[in-house]
C-alpha atoms as a PDB file:
ATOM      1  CA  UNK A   1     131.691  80.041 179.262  1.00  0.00           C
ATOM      2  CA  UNK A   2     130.547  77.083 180.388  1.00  0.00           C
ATOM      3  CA  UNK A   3     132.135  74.031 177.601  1.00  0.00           C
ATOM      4  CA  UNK A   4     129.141  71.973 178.062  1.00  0.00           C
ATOM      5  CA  UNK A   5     126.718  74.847 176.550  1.00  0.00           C
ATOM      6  CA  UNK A   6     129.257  75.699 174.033  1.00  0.00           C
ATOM      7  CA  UNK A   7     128.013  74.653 170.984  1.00  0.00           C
ATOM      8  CA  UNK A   8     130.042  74.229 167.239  1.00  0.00           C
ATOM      9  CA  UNK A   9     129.521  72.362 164.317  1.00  0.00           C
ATOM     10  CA  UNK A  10     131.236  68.832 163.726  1.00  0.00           C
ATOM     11  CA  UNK A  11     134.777  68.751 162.626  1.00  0.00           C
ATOM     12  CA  UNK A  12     135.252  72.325 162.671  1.00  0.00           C
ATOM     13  CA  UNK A  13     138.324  73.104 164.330  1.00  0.00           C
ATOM     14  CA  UNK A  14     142.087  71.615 163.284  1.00  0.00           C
ATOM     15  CA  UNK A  15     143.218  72.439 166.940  1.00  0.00           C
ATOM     16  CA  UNK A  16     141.680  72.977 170.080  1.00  0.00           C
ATOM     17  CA  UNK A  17     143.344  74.176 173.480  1.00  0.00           C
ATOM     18  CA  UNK A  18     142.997  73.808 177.151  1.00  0.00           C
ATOM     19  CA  UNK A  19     145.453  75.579 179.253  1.00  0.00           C
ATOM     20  CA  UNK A  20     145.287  75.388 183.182  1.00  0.00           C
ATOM     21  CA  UNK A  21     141.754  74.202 183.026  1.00  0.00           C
ATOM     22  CA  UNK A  22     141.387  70.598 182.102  1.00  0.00           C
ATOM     23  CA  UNK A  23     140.320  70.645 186.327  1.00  0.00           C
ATOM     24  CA  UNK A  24     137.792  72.203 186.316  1.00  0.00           C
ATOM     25  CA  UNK A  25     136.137  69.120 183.934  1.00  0.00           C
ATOM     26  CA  UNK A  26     134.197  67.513 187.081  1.00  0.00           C
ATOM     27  CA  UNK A  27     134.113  63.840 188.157  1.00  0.00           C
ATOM     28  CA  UNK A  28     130.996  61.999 185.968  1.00  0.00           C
ATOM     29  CA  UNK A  29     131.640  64.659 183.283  1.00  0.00           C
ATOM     30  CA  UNK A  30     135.095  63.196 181.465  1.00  0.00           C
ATOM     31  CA  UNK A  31     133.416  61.385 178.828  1.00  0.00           C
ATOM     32  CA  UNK A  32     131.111  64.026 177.832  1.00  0.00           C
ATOM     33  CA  UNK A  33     133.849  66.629 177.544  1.00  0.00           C
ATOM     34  CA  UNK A  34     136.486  64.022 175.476  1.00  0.00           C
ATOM     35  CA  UNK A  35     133.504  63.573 173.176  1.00  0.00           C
ATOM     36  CA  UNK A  36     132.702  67.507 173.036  1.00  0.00           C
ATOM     37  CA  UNK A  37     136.456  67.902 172.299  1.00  0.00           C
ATOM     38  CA  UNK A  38     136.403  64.669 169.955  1.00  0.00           C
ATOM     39  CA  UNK A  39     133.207  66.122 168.052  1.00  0.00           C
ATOM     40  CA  UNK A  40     134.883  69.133 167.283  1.00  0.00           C
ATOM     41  CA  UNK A  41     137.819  68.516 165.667  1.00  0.00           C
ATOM     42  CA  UNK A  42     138.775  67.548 162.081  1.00  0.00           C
ATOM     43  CA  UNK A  43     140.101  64.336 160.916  1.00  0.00           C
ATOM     44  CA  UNK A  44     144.299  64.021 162.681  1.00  0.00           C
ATOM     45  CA  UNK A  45     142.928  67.364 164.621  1.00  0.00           C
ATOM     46  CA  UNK A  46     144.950  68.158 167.557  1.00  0.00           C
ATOM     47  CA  UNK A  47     143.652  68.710 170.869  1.00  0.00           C
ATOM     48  CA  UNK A  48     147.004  70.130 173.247  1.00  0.00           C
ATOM     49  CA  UNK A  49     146.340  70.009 176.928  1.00  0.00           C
ATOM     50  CA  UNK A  50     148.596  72.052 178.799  1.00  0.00           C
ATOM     51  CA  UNK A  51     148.192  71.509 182.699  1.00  0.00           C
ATOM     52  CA  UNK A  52     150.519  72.355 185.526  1.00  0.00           C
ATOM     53  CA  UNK A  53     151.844  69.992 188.221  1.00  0.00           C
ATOM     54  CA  UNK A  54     152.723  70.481 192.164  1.00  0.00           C
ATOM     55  CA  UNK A  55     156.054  70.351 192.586  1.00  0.00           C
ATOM     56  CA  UNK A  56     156.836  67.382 195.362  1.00  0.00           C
ATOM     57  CA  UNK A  57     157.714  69.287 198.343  1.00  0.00           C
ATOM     58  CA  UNK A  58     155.624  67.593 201.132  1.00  0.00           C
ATOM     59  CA  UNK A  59     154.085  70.768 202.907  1.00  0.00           C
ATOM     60  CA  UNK A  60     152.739  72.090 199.371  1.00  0.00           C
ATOM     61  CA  UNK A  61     151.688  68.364 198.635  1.00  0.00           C
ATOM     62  CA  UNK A  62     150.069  67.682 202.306  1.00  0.00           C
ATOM     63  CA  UNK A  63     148.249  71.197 201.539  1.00  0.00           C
ATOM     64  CA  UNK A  64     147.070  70.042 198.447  1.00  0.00           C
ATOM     65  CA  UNK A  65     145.611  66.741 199.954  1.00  0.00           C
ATOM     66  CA  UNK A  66     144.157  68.740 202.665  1.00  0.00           C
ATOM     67  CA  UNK A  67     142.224  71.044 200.649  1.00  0.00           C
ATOM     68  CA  UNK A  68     141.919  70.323 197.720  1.00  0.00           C
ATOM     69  CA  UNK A  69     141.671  66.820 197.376  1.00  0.00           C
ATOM     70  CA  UNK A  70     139.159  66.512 200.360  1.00  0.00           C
ATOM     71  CA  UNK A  71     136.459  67.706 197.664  1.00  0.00           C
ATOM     72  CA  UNK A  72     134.696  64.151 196.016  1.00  0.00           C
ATOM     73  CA  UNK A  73     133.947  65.845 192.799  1.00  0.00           C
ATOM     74  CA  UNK A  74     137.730  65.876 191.829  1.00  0.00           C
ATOM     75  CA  UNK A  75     138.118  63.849 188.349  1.00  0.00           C
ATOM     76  CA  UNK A  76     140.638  61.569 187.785  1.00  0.00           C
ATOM     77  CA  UNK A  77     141.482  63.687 184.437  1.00  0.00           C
ATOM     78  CA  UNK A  78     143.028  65.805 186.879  1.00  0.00           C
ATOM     79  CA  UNK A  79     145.984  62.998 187.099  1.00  0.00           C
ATOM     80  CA  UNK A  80     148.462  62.980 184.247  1.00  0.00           C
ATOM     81  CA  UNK A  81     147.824  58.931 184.160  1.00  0.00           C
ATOM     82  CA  UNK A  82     144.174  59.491 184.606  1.00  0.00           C
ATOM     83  CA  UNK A  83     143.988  62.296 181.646  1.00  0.00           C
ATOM     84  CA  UNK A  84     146.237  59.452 179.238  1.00  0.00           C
ATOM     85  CA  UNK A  85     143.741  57.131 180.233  1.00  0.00           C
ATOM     86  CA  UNK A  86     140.811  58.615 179.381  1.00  0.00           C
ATOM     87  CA  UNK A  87     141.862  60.499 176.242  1.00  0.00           C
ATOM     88  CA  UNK A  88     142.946  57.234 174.892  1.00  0.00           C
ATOM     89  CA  UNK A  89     139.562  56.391 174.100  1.00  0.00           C
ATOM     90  CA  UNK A  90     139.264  59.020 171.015  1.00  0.00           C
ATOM     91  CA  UNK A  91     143.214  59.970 171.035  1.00  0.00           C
ATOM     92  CA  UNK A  92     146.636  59.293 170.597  1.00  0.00           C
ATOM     93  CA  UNK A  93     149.157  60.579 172.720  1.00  0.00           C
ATOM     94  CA  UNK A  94     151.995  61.913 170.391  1.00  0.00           C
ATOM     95  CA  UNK A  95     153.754  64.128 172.601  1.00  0.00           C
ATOM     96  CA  UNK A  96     154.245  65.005 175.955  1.00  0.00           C
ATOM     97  CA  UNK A  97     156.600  68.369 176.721  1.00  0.00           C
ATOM     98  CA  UNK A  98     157.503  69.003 180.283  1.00  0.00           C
ATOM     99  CA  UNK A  99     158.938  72.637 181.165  1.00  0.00           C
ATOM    100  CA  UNK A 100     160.602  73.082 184.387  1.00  0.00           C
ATOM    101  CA  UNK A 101     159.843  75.031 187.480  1.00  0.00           C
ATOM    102  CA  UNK A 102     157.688  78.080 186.940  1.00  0.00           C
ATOM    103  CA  UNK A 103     156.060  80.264 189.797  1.00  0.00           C
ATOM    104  CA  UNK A 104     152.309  80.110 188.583  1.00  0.00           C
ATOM    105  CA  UNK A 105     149.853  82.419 190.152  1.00  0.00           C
ATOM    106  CA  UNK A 106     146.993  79.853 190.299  1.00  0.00           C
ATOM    107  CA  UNK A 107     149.034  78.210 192.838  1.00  0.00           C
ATOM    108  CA  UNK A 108     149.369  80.870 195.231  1.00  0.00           C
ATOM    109  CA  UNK A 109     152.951  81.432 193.347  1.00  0.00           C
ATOM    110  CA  UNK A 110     154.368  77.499 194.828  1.00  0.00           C
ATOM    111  CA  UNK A 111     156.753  75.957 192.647  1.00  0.00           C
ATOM    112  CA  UNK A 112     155.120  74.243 190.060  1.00  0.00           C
ATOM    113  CA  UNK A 113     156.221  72.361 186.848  1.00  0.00           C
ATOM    114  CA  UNK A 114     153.835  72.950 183.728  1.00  0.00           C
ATOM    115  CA  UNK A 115     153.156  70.018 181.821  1.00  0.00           C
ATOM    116  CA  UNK A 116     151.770  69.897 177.755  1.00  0.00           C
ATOM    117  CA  UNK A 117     150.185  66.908 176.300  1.00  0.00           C
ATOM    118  CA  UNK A 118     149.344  66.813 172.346  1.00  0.00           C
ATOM    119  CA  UNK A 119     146.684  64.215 171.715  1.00  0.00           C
ATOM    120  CA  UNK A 120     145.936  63.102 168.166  1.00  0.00           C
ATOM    121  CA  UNK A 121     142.333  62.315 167.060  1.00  0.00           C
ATOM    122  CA  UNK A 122     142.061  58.667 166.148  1.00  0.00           C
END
């Protein structure tokens, strides 16, 4: 469903999870979904964001560019300093957990490493 029609009552939830989506939050829409997400929670709610990163092999990254990249819609949540930078507004990073290589079908089963960041409500 889509997040932005998604509705819930204020400081409902004490956790709230995103896993392999946070790009699909389109450019223009970051502040709108950190304050959906910021809504939501309780008081010292946790919101964990787990996300998965290319691997830097230059054909896979050159790829990447090339295709997906190319598209001007792309947020810069999509970036790991770009998602810290923009949760800050409402959040604390507390945690950051880094796994190692993992074949991940959303990549076409390329090397990835998947990446979890736990964000704190201010």
């Amino acid at each position: 469903m889509d997040l932005f029609k998604v509705q819930f009552r204020s400081s409902v939830f004490d956790l709230i999870i995103i896993a392999h989506a946070i790009r699909y939050v389109l450019k223009g829409n970051e502040n709108k979904f950190i304050n959906k997400i910021n809504k939501w929670l309780k008081t010292d709610g946790m919101f964990i964001v787990i996300r998965y990163e290319m691997m830097q092999i230059p054909i896979i990254l050159d790829n990447f560019k090339k295709y997906v990249m190319r598209k001007k819609e792309v947020s810069m949540i999509n970036s790991e300093k770009g998602l810290i930078e923009l949760m800050s507004t409402k959040f604390v990073l507390v945690d950051t957990y880094k796994s190692g290589i993992v074949f991940h079908s959303s990549v076409g089963y390329r090397p990835s490493r998947i990446k979890a960041y736990y964000f704190l409500k201010k």
